[in-house]
N, C-alpha and C. Protein backbone atom coordinates (compact mmCIF):
# COMPACT_ATOMS: atom_id res chain seq x y z
N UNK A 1 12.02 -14.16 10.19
CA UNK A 1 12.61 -12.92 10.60
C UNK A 1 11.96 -11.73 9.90
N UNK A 2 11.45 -11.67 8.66
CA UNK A 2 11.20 -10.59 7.91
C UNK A 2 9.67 -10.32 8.54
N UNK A 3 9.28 -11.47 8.70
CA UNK A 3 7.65 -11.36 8.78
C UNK A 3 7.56 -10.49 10.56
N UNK A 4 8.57 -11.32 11.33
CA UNK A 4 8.40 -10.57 12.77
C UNK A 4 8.65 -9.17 12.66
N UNK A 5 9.46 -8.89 11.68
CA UNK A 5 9.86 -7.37 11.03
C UNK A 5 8.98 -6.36 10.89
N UNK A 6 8.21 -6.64 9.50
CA UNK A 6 7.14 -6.54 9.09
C UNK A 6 5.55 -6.15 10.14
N UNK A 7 5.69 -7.05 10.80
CA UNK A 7 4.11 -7.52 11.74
C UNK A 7 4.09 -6.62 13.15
N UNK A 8 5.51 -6.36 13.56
CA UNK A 8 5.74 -5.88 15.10
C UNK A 8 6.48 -4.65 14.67
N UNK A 9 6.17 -3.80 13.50
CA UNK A 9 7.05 -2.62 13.39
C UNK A 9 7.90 -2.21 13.43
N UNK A 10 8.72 -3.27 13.91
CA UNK A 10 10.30 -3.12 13.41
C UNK A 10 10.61 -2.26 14.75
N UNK A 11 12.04 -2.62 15.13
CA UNK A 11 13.30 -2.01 16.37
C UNK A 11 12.16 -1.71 17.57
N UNK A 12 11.97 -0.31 17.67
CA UNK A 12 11.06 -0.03 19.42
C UNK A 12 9.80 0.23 19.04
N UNK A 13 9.09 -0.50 18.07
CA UNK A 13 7.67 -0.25 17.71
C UNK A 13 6.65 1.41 17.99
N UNK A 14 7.89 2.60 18.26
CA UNK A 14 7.36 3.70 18.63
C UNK A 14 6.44 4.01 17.23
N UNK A 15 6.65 3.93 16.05
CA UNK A 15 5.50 4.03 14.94
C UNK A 15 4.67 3.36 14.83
N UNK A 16 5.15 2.15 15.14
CA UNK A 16 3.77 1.20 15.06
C UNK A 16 2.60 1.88 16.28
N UNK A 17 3.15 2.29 17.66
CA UNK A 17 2.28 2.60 18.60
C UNK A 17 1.64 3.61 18.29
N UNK A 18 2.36 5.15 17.88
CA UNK A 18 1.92 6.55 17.06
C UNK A 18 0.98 5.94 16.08
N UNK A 19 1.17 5.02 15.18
CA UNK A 19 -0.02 4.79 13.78
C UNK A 19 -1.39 4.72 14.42
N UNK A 20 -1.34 3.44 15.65
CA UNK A 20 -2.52 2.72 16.00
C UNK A 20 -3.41 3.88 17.05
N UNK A 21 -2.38 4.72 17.28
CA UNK A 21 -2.87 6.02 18.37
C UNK A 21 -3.50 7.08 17.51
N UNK A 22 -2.96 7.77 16.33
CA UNK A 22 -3.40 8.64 15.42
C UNK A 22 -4.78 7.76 15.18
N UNK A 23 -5.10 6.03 14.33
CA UNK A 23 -5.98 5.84 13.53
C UNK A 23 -7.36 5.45 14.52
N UNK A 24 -7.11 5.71 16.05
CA UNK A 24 -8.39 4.86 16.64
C UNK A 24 -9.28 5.79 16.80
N UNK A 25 -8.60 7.32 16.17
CA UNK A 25 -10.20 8.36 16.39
C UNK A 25 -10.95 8.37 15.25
N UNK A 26 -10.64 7.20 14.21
CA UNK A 26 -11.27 7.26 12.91
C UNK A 26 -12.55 6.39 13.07
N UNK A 27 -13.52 6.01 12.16
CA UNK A 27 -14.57 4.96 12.37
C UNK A 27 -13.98 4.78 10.56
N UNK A 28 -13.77 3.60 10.32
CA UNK A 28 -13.57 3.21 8.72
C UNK A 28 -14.89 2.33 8.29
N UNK A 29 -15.94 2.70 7.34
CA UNK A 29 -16.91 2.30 7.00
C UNK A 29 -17.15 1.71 5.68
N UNK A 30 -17.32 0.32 5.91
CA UNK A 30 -16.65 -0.19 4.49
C UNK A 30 -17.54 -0.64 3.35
N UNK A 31 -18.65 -0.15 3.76
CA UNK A 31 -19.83 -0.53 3.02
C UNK A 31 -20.10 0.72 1.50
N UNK A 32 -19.20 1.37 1.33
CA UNK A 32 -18.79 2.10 0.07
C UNK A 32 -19.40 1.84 -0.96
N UNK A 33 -18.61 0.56 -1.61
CA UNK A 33 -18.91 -0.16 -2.38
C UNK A 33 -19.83 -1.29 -2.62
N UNK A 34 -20.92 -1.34 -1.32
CA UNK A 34 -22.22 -2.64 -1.23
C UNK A 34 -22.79 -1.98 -2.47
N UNK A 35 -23.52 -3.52 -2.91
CA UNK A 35 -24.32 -3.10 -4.26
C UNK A 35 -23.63 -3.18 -5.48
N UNK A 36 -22.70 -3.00 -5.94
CA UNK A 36 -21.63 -2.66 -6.86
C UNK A 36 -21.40 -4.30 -7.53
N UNK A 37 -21.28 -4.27 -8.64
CA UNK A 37 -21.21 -5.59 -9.26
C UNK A 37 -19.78 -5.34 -10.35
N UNK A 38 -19.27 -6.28 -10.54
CA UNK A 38 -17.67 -6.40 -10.91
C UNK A 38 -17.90 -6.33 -12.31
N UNK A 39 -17.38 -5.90 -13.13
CA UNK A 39 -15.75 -5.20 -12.68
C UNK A 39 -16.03 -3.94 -12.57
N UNK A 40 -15.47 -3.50 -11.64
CA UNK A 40 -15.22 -2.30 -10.98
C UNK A 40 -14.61 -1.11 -11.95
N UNK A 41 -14.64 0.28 -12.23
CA UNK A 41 -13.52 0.73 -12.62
C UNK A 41 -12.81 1.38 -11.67
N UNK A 42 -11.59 1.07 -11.41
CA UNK A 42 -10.87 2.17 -10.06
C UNK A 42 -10.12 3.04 -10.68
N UNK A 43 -9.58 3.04 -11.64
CA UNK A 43 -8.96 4.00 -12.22
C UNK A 43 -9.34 5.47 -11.95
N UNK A 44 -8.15 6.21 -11.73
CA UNK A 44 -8.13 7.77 -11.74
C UNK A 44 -7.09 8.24 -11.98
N UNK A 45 -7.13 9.39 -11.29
CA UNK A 45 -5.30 10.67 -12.12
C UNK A 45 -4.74 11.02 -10.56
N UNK A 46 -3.50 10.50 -10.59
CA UNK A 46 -2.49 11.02 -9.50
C UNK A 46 -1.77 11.71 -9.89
N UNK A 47 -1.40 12.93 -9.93
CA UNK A 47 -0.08 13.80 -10.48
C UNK A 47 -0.74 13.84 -11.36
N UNK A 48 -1.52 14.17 -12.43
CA UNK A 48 -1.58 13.94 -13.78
C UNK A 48 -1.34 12.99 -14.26
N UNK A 49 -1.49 11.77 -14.15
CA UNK A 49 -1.18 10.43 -14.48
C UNK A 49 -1.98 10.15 -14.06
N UNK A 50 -2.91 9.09 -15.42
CA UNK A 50 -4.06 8.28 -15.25
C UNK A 50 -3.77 7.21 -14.85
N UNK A 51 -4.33 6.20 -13.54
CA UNK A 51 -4.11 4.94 -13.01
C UNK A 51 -4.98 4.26 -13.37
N UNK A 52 -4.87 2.30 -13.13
CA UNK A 52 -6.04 2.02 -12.94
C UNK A 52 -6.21 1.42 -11.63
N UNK A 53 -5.53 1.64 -10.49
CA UNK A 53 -5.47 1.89 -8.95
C UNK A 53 -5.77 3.37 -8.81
N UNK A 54 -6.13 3.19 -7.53
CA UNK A 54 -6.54 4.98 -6.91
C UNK A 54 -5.06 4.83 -5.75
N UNK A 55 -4.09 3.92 -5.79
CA UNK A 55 -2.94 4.13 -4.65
C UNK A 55 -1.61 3.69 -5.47
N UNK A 56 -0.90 3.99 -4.65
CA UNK A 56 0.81 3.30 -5.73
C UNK A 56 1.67 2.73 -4.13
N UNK A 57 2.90 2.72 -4.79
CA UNK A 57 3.52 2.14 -3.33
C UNK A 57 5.04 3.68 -3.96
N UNK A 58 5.71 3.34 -2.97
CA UNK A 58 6.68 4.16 -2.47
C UNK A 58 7.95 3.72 -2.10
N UNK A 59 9.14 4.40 -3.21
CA UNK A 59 10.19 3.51 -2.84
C UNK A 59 11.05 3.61 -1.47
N UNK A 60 11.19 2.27 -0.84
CA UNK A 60 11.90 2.90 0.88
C UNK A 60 13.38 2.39 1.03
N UNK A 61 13.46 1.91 0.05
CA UNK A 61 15.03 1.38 0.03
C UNK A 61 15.20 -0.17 0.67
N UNK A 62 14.61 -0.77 0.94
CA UNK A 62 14.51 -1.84 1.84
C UNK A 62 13.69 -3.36 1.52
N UNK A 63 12.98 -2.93 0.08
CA UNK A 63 12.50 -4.18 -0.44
C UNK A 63 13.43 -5.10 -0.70
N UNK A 64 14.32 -4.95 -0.94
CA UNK A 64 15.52 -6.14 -1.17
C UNK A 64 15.44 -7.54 0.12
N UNK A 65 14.84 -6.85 1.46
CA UNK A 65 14.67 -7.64 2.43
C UNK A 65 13.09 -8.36 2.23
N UNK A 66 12.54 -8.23 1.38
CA UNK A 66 10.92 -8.52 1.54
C UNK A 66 10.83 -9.73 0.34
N UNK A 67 11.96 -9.01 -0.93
CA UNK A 67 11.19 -9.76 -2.30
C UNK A 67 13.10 -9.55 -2.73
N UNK A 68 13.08 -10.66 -3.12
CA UNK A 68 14.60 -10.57 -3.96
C UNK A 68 14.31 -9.94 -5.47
N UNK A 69 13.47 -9.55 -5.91
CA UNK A 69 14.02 -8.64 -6.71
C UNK A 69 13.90 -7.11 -6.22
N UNK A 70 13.23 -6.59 -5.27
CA UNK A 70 13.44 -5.59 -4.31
C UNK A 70 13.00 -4.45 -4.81
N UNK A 71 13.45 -3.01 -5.07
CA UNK A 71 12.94 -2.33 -5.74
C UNK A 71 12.41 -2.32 -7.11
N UNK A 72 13.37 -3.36 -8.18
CA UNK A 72 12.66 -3.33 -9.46
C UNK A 72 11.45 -4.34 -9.27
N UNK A 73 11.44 -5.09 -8.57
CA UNK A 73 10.38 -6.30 -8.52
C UNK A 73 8.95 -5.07 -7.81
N UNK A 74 8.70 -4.20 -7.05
CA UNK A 74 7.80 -3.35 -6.66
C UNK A 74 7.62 -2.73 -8.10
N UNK A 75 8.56 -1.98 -8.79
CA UNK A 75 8.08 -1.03 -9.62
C UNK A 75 7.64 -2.17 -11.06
N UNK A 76 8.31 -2.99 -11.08
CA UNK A 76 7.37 -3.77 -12.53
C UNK A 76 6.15 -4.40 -11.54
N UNK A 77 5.90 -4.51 -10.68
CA UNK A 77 3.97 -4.65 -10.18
C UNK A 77 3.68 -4.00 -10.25
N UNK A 78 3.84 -2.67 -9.91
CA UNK A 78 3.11 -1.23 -10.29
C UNK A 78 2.86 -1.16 -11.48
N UNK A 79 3.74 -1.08 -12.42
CA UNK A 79 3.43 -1.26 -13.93
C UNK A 79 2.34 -2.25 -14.11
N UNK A 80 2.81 -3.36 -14.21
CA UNK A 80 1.76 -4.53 -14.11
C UNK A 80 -0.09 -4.20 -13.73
N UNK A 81 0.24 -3.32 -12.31
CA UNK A 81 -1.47 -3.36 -12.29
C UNK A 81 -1.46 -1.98 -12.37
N UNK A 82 -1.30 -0.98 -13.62
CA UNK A 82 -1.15 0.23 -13.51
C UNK A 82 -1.18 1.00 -13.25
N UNK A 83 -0.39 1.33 -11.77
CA UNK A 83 -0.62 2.05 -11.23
C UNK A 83 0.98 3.06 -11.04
N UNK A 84 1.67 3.94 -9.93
CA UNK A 84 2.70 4.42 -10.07
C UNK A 84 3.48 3.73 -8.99
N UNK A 85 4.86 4.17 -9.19
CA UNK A 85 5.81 3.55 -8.36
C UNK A 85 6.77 4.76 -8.24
């Protein structure tokens, strides 16, 4: 149930359709990072806060359905790979 949730955008998929409509005038080119040998540093500053992700996640009220520990289980991974929550 969560995953059909998740995968098909949930109730009348009108965002899921708007996302895939906004992102198809993009070309995403992923060759960025060819060449590049590990470890990487990704770290940077969001808000004034140094990461070592360049992204965070965002609380939506609704992890409780994804991960039983739900919102605190998102924000101690954020911590974990230091990034924000």
């Amino acid at each position: 149930m969560v995953f059909g949730y998740i995968d098909s955008g949930a109730d009348d998929e009108v965002v899921l359709r708007r996302n895939k409509d906004a992102f198809t005038s993009y070309e995403l080119h992923y060759h960025v990072l060819s060449g590049t040998k590990p470890p990487l540093d990704l770290s940077t500053e969001i808000f004034g806060q140094r990461v070592q992700l360049p992204f965070f996640g965002a609380p939506t009220a609704g992890n409780k359905m994804f991960h039983c520990d739900g919102e605190e289980g998102a924000a101690a991974a954020a911590e974990h790979h230091g990034t924000l929550y």
